[in-house]
N, C-alpha and C. Protein backbone atom coordinates (compact mmCIF):
# COMPACT_ATOMS: atom_id res chain seq x y z
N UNK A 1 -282.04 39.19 -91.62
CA UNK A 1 -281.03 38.88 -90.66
C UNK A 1 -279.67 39.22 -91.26
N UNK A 2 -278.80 39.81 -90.33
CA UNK A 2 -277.47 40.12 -91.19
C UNK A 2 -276.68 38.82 -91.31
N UNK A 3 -275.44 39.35 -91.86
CA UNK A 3 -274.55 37.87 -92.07
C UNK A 3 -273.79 38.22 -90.67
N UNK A 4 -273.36 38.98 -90.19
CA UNK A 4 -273.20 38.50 -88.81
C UNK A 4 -273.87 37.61 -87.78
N UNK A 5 -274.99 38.06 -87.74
CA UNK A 5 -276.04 37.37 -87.00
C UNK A 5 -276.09 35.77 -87.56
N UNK A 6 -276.25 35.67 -88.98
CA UNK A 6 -276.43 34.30 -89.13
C UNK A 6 -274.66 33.79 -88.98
N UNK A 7 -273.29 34.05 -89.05
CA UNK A 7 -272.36 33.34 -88.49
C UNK A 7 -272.65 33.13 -86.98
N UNK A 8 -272.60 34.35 -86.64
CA UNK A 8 -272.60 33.88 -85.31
C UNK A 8 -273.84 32.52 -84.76
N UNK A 9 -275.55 32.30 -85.35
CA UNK A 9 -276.02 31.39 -84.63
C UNK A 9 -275.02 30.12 -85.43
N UNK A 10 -274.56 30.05 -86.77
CA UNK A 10 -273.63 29.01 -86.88
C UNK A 10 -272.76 28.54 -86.04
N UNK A 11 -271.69 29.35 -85.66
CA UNK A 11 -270.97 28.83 -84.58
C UNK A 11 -272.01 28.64 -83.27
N UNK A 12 -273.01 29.24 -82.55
CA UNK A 12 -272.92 28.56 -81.97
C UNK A 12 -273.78 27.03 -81.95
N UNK A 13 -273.97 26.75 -83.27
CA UNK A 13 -274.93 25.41 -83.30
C UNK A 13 -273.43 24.87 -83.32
N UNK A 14 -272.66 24.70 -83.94
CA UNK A 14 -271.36 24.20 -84.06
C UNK A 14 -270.68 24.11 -82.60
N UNK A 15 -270.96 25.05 -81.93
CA UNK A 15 -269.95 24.76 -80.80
C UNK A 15 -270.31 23.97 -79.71
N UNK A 16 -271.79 24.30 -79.54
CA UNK A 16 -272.62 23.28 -78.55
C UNK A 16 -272.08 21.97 -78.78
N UNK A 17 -272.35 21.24 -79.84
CA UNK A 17 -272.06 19.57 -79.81
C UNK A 17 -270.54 19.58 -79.81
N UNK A 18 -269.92 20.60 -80.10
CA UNK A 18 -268.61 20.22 -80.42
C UNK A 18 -267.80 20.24 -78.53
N UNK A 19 -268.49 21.19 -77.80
CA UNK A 19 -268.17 21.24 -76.49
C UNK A 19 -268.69 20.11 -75.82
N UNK A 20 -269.82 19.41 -75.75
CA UNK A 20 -270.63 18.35 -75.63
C UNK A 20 -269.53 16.72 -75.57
N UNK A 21 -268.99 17.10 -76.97
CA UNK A 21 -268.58 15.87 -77.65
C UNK A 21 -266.96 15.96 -76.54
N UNK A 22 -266.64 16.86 -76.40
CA UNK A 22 -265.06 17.49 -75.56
C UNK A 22 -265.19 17.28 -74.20
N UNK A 23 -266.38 17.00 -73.30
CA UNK A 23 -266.51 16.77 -72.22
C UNK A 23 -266.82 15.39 -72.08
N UNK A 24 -267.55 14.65 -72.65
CA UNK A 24 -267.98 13.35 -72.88
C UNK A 24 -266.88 12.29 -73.63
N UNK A 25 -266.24 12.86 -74.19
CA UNK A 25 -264.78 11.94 -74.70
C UNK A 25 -263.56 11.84 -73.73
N UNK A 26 -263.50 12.17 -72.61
CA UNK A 26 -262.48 11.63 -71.61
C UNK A 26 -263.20 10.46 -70.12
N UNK A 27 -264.88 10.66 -70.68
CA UNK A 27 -265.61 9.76 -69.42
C UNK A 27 -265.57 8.31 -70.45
N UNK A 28 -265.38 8.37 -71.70
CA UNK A 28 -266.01 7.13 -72.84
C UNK A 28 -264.09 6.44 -72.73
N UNK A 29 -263.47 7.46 -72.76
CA UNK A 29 -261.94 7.04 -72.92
C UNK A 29 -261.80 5.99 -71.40
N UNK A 30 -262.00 6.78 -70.23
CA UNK A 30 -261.40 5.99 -69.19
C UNK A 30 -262.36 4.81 -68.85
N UNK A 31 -264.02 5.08 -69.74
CA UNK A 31 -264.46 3.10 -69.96
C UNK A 31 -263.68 2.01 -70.31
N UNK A 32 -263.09 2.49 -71.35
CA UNK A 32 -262.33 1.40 -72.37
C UNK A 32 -261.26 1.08 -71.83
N UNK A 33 -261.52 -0.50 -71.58
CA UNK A 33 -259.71 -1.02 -71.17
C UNK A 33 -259.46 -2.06 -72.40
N UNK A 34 -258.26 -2.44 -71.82
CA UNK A 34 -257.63 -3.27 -72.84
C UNK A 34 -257.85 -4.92 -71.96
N UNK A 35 -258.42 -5.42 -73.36
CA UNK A 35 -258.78 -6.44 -72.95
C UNK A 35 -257.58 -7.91 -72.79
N UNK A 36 -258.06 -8.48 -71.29
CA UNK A 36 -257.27 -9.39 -70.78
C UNK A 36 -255.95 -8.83 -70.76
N UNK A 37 -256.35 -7.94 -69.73
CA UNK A 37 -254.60 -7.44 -69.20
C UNK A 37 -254.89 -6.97 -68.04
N UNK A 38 -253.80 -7.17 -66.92
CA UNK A 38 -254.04 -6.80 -65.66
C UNK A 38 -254.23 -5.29 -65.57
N UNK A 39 -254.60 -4.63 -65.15
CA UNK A 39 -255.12 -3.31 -65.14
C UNK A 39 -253.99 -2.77 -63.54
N UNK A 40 -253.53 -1.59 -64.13
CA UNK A 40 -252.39 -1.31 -63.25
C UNK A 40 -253.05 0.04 -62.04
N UNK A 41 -254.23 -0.47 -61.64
CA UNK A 41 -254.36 0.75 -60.67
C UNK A 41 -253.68 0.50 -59.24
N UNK A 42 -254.36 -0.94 -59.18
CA UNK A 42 -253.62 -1.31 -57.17
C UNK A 42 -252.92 -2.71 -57.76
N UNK A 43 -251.72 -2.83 -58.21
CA UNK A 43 -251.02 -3.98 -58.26
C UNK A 43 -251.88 -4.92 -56.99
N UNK A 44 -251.90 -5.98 -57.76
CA UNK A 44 -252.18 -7.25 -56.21
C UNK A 44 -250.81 -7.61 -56.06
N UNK A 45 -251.44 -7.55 -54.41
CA UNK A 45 -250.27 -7.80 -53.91
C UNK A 45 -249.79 -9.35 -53.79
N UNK A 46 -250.52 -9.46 -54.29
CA UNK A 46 -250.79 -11.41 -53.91
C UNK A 46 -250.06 -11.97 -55.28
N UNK A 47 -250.28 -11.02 -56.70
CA UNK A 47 -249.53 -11.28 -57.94
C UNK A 47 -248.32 -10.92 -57.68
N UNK A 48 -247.77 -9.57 -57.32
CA UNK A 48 -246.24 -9.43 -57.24
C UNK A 48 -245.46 -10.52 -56.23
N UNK A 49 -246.28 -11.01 -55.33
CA UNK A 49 -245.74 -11.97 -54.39
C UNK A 49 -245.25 -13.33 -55.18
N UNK A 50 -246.16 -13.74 -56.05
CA UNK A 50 -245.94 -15.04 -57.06
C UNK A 50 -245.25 -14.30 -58.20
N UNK A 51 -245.19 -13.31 -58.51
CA UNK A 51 -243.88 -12.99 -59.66
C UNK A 51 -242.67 -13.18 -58.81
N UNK A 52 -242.30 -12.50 -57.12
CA UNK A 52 -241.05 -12.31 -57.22
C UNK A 52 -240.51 -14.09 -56.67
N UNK A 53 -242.10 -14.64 -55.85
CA UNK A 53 -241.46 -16.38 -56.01
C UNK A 53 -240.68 -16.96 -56.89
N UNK A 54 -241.40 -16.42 -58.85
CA UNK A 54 -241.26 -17.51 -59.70
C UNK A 54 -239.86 -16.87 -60.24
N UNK A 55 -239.56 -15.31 -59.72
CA UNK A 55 -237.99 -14.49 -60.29
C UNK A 55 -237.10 -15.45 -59.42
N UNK A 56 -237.39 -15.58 -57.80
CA UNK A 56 -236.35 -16.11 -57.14
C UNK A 56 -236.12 -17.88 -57.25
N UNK A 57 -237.05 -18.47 -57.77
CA UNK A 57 -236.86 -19.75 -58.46
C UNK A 57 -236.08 -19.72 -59.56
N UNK A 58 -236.30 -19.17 -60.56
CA UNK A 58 -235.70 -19.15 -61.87
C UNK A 58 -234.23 -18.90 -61.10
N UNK A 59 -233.87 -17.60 -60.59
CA UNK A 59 -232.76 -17.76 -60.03
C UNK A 59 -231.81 -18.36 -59.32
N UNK A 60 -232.38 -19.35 -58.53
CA UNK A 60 -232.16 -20.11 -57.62
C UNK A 60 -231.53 -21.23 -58.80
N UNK A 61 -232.37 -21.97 -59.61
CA UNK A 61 -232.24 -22.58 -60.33
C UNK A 61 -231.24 -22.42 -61.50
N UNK A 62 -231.04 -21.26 -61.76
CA UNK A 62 -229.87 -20.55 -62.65
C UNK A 62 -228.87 -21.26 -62.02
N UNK A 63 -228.54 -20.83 -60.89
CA UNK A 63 -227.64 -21.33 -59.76
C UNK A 63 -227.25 -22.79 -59.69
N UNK A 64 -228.09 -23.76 -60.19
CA UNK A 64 -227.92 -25.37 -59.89
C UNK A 64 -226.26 -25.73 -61.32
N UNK A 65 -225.61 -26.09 -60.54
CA UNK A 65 -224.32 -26.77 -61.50
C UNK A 65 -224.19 -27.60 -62.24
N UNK A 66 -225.42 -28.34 -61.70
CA UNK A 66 -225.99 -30.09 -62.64
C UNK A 66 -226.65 -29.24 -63.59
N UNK A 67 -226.82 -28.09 -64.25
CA UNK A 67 -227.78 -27.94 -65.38
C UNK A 67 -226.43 -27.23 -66.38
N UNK A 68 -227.35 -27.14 -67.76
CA UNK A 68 -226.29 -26.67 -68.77
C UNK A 68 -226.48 -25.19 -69.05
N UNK A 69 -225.36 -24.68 -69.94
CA UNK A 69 -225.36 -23.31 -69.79
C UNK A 69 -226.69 -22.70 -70.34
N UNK A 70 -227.00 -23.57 -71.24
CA UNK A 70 -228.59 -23.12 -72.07
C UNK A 70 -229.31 -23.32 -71.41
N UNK A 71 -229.68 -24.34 -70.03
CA UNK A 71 -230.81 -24.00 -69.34
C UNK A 71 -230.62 -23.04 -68.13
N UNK A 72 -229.45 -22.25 -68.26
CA UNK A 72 -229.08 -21.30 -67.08
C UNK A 72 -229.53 -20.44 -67.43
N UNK A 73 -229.00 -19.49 -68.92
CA UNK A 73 -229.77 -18.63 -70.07
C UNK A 73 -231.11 -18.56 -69.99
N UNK A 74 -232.09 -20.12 -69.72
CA UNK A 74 -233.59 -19.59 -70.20
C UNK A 74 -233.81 -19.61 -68.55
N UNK A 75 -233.16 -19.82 -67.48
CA UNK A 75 -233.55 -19.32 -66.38
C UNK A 75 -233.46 -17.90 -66.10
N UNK A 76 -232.39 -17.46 -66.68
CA UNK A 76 -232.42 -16.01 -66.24
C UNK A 76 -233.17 -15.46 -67.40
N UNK A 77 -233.48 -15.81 -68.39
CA UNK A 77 -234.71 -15.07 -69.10
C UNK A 77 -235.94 -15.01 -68.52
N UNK A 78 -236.45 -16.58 -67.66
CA UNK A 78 -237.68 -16.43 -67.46
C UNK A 78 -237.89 -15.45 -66.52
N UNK A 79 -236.33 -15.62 -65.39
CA UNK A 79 -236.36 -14.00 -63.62
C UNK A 79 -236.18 -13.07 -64.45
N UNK A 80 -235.65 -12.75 -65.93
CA UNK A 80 -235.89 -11.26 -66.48
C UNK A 80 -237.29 -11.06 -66.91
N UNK A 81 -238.00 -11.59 -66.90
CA UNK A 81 -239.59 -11.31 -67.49
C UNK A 81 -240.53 -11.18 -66.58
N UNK A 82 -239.90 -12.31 -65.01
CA UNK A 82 -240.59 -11.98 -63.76
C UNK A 82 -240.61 -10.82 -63.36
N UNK A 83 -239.01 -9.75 -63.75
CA UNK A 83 -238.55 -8.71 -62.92
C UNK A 83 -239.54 -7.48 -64.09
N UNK A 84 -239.62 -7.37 -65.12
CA UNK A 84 -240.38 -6.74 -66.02
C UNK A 84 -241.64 -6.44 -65.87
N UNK A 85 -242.16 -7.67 -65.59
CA UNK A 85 -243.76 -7.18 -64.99
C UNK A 85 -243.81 -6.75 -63.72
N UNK A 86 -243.02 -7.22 -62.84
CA UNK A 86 -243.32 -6.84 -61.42
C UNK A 86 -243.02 -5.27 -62.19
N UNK A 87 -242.06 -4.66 -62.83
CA UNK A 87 -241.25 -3.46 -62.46
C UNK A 87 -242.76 -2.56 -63.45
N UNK A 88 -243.41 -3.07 -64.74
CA UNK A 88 -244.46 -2.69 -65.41
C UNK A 88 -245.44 -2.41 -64.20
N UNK A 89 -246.02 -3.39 -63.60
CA UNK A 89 -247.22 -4.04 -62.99
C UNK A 89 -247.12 -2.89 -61.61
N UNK A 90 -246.28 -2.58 -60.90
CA UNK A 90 -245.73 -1.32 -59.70
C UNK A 90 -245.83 -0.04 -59.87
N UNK A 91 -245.65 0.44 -61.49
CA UNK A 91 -245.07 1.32 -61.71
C UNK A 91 -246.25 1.74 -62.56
N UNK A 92 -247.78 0.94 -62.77
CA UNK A 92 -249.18 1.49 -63.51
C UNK A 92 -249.19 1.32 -64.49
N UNK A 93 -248.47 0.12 -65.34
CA UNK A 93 -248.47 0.11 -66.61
C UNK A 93 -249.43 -1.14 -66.55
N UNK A 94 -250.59 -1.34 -67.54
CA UNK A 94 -251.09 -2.65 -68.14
C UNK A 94 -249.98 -3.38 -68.39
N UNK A 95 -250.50 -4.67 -68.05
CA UNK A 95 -249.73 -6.16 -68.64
C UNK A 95 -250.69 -6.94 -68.97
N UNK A 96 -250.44 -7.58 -69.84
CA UNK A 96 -251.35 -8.54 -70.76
C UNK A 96 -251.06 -10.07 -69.55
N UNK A 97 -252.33 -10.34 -69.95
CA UNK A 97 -252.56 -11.57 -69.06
C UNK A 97 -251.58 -13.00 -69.46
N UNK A 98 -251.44 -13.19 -70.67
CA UNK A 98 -250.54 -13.72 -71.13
C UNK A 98 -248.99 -13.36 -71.16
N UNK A 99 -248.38 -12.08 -70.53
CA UNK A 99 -247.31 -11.65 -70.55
C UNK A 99 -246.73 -12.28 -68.89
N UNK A 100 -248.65 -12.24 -67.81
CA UNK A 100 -248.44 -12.60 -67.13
C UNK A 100 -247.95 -13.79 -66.73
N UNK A 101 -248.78 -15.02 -67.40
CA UNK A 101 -248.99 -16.36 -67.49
C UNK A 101 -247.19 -16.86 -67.86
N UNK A 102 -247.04 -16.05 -68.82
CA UNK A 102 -245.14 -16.11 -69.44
C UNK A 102 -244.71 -16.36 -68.36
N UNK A 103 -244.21 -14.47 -67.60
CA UNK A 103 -243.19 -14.45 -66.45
C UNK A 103 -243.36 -15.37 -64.98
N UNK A 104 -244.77 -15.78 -64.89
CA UNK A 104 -245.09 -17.14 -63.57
C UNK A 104 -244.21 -18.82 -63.85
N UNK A 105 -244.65 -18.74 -65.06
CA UNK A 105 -243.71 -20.46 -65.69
C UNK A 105 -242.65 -20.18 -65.19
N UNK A 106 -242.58 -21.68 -64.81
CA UNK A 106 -240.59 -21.81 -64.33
C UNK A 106 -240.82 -23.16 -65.23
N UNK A 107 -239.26 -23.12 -66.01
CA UNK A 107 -239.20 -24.30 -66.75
C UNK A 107 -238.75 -25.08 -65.64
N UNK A 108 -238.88 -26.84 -66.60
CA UNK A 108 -238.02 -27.80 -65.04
C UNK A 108 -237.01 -27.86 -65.85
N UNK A 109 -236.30 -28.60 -64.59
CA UNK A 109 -234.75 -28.40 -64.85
C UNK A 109 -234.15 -29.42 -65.62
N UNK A 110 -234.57 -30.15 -65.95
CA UNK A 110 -234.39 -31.61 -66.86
C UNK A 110 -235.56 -31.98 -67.45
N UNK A 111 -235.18 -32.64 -68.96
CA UNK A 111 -236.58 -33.21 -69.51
C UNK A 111 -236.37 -34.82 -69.40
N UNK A 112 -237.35 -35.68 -69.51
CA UNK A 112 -237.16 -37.06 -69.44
C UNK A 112 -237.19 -37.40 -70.77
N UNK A 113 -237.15 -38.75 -70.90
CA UNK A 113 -236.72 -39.48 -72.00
C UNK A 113 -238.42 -39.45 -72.93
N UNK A 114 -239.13 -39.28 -71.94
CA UNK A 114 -240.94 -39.31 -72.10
C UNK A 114 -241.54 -37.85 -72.55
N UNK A 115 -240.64 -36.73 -72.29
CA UNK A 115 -241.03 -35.60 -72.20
C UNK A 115 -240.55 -35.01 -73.98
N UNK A 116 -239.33 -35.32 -73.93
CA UNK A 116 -238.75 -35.01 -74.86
C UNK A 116 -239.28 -35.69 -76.05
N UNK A 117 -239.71 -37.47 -75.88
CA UNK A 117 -240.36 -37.71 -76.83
C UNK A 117 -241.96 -37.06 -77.48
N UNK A 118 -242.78 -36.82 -76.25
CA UNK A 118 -244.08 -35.86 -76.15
C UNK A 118 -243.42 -34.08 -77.01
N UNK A 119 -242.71 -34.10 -76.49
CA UNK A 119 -242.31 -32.57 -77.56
C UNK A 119 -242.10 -32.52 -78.83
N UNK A 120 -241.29 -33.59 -79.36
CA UNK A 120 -240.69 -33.48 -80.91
C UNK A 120 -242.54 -34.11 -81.22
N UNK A 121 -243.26 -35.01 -80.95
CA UNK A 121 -244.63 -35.12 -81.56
C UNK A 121 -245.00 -33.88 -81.88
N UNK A 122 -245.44 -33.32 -80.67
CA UNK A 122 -246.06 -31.97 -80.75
C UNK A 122 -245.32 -31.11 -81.88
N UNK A 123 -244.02 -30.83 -81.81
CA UNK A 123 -243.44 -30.15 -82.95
C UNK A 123 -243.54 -30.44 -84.29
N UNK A 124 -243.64 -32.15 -84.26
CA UNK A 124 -244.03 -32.25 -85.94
C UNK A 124 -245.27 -32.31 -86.38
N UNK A 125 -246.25 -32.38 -84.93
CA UNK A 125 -247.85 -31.98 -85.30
C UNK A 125 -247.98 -30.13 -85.49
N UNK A 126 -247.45 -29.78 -85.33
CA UNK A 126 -247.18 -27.99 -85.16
C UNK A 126 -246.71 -27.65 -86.38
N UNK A 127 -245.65 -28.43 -87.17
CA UNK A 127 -244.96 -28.35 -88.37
C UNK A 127 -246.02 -28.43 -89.34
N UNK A 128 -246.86 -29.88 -89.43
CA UNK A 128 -247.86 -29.93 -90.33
C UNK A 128 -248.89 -29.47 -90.33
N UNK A 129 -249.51 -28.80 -88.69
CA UNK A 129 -250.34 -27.94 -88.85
C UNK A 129 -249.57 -26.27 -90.06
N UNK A 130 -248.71 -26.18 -89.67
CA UNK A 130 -248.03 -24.92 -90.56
C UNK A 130 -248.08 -25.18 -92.02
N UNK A 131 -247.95 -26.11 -92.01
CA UNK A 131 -247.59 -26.72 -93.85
C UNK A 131 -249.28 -26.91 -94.20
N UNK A 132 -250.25 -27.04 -93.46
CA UNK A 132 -251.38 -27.14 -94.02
C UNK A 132 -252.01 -25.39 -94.12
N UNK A 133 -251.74 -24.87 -93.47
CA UNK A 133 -251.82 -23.36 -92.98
C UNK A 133 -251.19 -22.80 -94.92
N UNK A 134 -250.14 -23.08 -94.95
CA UNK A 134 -249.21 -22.56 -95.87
C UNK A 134 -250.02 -23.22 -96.80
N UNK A 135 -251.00 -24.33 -97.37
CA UNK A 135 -251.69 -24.54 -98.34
C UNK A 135 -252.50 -23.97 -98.59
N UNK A 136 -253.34 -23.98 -97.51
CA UNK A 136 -254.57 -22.99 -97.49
C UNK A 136 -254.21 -21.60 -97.99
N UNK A 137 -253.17 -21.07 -97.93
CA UNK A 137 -253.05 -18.98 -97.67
C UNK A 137 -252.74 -19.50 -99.45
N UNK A 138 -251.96 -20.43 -100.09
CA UNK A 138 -251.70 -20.57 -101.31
C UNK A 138 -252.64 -20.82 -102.33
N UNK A 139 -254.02 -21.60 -101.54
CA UNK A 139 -254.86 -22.14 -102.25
C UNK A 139 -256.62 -20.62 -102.45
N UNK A 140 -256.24 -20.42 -101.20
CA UNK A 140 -256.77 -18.26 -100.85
C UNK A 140 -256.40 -17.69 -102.31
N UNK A 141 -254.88 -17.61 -102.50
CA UNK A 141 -254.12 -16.59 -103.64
C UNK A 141 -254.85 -16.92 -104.38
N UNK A 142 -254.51 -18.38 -104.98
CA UNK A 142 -254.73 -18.68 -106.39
C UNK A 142 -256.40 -18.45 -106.85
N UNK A 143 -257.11 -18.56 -105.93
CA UNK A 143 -258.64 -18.18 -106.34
C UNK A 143 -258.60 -16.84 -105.79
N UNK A 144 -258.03 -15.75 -105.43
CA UNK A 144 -258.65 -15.01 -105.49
C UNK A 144 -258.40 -13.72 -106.59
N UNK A 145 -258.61 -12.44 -106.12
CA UNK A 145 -258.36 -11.59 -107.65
C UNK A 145 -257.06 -11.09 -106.99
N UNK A 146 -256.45 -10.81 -106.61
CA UNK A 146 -254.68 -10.70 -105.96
C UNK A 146 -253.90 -10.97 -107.25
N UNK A 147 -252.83 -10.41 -107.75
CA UNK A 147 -252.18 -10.74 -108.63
C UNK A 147 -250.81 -10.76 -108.36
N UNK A 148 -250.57 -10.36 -107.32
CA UNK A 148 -249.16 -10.48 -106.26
C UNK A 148 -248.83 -11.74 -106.36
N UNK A 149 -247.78 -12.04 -105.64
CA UNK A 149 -247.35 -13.76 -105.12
C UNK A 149 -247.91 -13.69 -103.63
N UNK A 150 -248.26 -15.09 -103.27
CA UNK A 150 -248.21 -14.94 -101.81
C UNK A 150 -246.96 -14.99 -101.29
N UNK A 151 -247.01 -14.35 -99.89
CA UNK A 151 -245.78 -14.33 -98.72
C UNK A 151 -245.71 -15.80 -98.01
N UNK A 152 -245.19 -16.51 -98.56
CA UNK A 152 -244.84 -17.99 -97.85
C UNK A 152 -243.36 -17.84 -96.98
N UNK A 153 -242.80 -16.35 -96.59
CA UNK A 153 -241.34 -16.43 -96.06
C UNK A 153 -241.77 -16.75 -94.82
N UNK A 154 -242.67 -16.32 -94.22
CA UNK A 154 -243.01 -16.49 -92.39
C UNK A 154 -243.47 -18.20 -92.28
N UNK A 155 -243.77 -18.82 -93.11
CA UNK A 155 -243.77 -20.36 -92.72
C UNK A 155 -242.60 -21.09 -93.68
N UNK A 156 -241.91 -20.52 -94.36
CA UNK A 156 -240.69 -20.82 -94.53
C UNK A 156 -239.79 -21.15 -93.01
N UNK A 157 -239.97 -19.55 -92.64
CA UNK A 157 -238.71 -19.02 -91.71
C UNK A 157 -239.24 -20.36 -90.04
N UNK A 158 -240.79 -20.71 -90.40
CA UNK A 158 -241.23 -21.56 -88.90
C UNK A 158 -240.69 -22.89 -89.64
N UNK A 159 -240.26 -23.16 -90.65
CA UNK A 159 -240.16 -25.00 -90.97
C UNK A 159 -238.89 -24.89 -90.45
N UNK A 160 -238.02 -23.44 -90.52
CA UNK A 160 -236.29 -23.86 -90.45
C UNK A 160 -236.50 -23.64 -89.00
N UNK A 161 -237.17 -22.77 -87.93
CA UNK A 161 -236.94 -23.04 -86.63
C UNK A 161 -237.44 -24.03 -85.84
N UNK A 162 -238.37 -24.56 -86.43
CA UNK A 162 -238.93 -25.89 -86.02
C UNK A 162 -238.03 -27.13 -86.46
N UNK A 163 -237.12 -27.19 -87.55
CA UNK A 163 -236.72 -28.18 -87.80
C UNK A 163 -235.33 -27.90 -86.90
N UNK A 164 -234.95 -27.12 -86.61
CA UNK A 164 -233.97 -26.46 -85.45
C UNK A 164 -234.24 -27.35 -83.98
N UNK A 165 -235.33 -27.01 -83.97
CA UNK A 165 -235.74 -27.18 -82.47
C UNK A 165 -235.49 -29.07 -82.29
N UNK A 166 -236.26 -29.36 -83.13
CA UNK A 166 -236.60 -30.78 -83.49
C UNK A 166 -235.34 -31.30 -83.56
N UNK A 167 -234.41 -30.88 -84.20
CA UNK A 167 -232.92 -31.41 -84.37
C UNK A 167 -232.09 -31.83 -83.06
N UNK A 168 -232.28 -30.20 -82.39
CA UNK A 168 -231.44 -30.39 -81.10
C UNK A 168 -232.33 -31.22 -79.87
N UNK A 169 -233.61 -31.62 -80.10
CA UNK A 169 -234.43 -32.24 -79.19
C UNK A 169 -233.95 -33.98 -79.59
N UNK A 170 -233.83 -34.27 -80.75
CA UNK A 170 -233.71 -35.35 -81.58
C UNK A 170 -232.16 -36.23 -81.03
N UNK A 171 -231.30 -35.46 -80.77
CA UNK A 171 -229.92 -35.62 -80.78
C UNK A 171 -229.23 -35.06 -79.51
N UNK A 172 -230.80 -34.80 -78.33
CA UNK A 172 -230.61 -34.96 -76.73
C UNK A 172 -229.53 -33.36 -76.64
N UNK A 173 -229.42 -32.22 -77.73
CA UNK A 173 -228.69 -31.08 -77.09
C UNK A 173 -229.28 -30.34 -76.95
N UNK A 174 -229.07 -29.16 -75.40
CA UNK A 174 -229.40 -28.67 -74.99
C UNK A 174 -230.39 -27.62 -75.76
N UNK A 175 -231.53 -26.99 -75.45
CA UNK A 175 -232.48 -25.56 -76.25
C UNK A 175 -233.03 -25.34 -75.62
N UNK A 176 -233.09 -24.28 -75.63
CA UNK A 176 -234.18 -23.28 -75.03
C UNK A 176 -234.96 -23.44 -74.66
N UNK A 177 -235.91 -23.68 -73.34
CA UNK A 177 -237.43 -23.41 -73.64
C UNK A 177 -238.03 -22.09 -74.50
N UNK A 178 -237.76 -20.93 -74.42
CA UNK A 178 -238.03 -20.17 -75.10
C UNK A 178 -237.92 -20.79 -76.79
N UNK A 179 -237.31 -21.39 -77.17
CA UNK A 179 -237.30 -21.75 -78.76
C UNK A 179 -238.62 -22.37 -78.99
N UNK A 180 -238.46 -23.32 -77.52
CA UNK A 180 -239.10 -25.14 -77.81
C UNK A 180 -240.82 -23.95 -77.61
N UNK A 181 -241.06 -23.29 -76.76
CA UNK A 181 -242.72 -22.62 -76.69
C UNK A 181 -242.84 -21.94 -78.50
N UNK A 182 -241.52 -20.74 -79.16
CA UNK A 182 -242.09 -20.08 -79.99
C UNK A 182 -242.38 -21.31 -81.36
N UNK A 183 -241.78 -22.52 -81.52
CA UNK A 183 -241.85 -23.37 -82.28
C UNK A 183 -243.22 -24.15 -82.75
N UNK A 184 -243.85 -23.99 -81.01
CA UNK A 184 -244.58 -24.79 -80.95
C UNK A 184 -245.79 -23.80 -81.31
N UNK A 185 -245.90 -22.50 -81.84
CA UNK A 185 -246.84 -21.65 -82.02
C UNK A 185 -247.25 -21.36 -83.65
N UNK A 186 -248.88 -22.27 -83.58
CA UNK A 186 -248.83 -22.15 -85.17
C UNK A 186 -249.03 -21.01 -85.66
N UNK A 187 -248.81 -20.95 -86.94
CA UNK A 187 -248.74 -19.72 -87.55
C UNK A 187 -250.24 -20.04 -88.26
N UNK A 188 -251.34 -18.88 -88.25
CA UNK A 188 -252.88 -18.69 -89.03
C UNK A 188 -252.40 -18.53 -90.49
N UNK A 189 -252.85 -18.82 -91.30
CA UNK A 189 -253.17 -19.08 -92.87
C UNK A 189 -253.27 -17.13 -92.99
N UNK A 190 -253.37 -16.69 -93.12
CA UNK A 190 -253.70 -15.01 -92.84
C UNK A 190 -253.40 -14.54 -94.59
């Protein structure tokens, strides 16, 4: 057999699977979605209807004079996150189900004397969940073969925004919901 003859049946054993593999990799691609996220082919219409409710609440509520400037701020943050997904969610982009769950919350417009006490708990149960988190990732290092230091700055950086949060909850001044949710999010031992 010449060496032509044998390149050529090379390529074409080579090209068969390789053409194979080129037709079959855009049917395997459009299987795969991303998991727990609204899938942007036919927006519901029934979701953009409760986004632009919970945009024109937040707004509405922006609007109230009895509230303070910081809960005006996390009103128009929450109608900017309503207006984001609707404008994502219209326009065929995935949104994560939790991005969803975000932009629907409307904070209330006042906390009670009961509410506020239920929060700073939660925050200093959130704190010591972190500080036990931060033992564990320390107690990981020291047994393992790593000869680095561990990174303790990211539950550093959650004791000073938690003790933030806790402060201005403590001493009845105004914060964020946006602070008071990322505060309340423990950080994994990682």
């Amino acid at each position: 057999m010449s060496m032509c003859k044998q390149r050529s049946i090379v390529k074409k054993m080579l090209l068969v699977p390789l053409v194979l593999l080129m037709t079959a990799l855009p049917a395997i691609a459009s299987s795969v979605q991303a998991p727990a996220a609204v899938q942007p082919t036919q927006p519901d219409s029934a979701l953009i209807q409760r986004l632009e409710a919970a945009k024109n609440a937040d707004w509405n509520a922006a609007q109230d004079p009895s509230i303070s400037t910081v809960r005006q701020e996390t009103y128009l943050n929450q109608m900017n996150k309503s207006d984001r997904v609707i404008k994502e969610l219209t326009h065929g982009f995935a949104v994560s189900q939790a991005k969803v769950d975000d932009a629907l919350w409307t904070p209330p417009r006042h906390i009670t004397a009961e509410e506020r006490a239920s929060l700073i708990e939660q925050l200093r149960e959130a704190r010591r969940q972190d500080e036990r988190n931060e033992q564990q990732m320390l107690n990981d290092a020291a047994w393992s073969n790593s000869r680095g230091p561990a990174d303790t700055a990211v539950f550093d950086q959650r004791k000073a925004q938690i003790d933030s949060v806790l402060k201005n909850l403590e001493i009845e001044a105004p914060v964020h919901w946006s602070d008071i949710h990322q505060a309340l999010v423990v950080v994994s031992p990682s």
